[in-house]
Protein backbone atom coordinates (compact mmCIF):
# COMPACT_ATOMS: atom_id res chain seq x y z
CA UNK A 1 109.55 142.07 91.49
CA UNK A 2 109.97 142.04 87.47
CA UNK A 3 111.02 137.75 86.82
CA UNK A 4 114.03 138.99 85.65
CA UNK A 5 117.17 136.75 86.62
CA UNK A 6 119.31 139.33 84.74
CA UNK A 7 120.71 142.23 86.04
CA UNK A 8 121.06 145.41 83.95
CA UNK A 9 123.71 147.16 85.51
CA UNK A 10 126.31 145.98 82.44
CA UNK A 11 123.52 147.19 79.61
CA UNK A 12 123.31 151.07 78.12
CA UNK A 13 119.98 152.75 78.89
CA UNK A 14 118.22 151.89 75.91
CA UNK A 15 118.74 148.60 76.91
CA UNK A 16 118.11 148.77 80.48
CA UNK A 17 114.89 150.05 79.53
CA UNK A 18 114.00 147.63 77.04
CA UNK A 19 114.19 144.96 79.91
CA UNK A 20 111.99 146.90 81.95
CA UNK A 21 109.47 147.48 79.48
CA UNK A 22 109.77 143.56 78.11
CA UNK A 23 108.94 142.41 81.79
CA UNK A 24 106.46 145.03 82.91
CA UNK A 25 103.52 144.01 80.06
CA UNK A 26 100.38 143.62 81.97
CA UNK A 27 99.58 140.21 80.78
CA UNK A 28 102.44 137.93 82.51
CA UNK A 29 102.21 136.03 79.57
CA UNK A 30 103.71 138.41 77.46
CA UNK A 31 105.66 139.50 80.68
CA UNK A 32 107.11 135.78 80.13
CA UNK A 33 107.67 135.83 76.43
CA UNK A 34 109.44 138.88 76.37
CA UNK A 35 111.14 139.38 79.33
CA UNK A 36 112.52 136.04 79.31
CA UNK A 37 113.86 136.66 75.51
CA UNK A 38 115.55 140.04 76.94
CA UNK A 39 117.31 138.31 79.83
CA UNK A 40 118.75 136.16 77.84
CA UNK A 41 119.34 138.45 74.29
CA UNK A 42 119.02 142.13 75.06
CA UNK A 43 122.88 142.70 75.49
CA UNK A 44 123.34 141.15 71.87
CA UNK A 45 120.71 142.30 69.69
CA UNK A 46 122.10 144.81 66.81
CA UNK A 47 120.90 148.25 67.24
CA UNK A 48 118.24 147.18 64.27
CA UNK A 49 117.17 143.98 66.15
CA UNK A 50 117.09 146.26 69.34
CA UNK A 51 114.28 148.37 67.28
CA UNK A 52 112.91 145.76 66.17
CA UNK A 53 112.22 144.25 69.75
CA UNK A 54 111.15 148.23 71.19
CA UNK A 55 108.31 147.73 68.43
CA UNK A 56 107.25 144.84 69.48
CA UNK A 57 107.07 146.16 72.70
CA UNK A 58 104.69 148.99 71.77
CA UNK A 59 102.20 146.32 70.69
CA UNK A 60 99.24 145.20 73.43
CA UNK A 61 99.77 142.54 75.01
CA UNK A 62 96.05 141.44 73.80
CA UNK A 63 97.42 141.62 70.00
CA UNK A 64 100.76 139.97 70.47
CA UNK A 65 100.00 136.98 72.67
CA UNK A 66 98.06 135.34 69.44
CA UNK A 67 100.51 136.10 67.34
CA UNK A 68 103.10 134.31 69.23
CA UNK A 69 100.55 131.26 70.11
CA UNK A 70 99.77 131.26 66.41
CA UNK A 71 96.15 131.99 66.56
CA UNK A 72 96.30 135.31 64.52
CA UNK A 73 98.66 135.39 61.63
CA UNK A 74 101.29 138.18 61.98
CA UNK A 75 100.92 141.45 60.45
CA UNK A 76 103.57 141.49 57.89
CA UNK A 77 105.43 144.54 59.30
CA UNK A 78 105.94 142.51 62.50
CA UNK A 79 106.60 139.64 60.95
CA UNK A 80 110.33 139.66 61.11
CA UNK A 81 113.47 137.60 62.05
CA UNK A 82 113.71 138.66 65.67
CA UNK A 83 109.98 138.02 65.84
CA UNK A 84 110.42 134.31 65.12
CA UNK A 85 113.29 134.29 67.42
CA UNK A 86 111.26 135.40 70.49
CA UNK A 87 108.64 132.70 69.40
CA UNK A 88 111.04 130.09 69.63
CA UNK A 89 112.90 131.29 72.39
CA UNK A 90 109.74 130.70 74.61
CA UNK A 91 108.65 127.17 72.33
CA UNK A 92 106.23 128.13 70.25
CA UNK A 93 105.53 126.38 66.77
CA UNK A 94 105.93 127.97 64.02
């Protein structure tokens, strides 16, 4: 069982695997943060947003999870628009 509530039989591979990757982390924190921001965005993010969110998902889960709790500052190449959308999406400040 992922935590997905979204099914991806309506998204295009890249997508599909996107939401698999997003909820299959390690760290269910970062399971949470991301695959709850790809149920409810992956079938509308751009093709740039898109790689934008497949980078963040190449990042461990032991680097990322202070970046979105604010602890670490984010590295300015990750520091982007979609990146402060998945922060707020799961209620972090900042």
């Amino acid at each position: 069982m992922t935590g997905t509530t979204r099914s991806s039989a309506d998204l295009d591979p890249r997508r599909r695997r996107a939401l698999i990757r997003a909820w299959r982390r390690g760290m269910r924190e970062v399971d949470l943060v991301l695959g709850g921001f790809a149920d409810r965005h992956i079938a509308a993010l751009s093709d740039e947003d898109l790689a934008v969110f497949e980078a963040l998902l190449e990042v461990p889960d032991t680097t990322l999870l202070p970046w979105v709790t604010g602890e670490k500052a984010v590295p300015q190449q990750y520091d982007t628009e979609l990146f402060s959308r998945v922060r707020v999406s799961c209620g972090a400040q900042g």
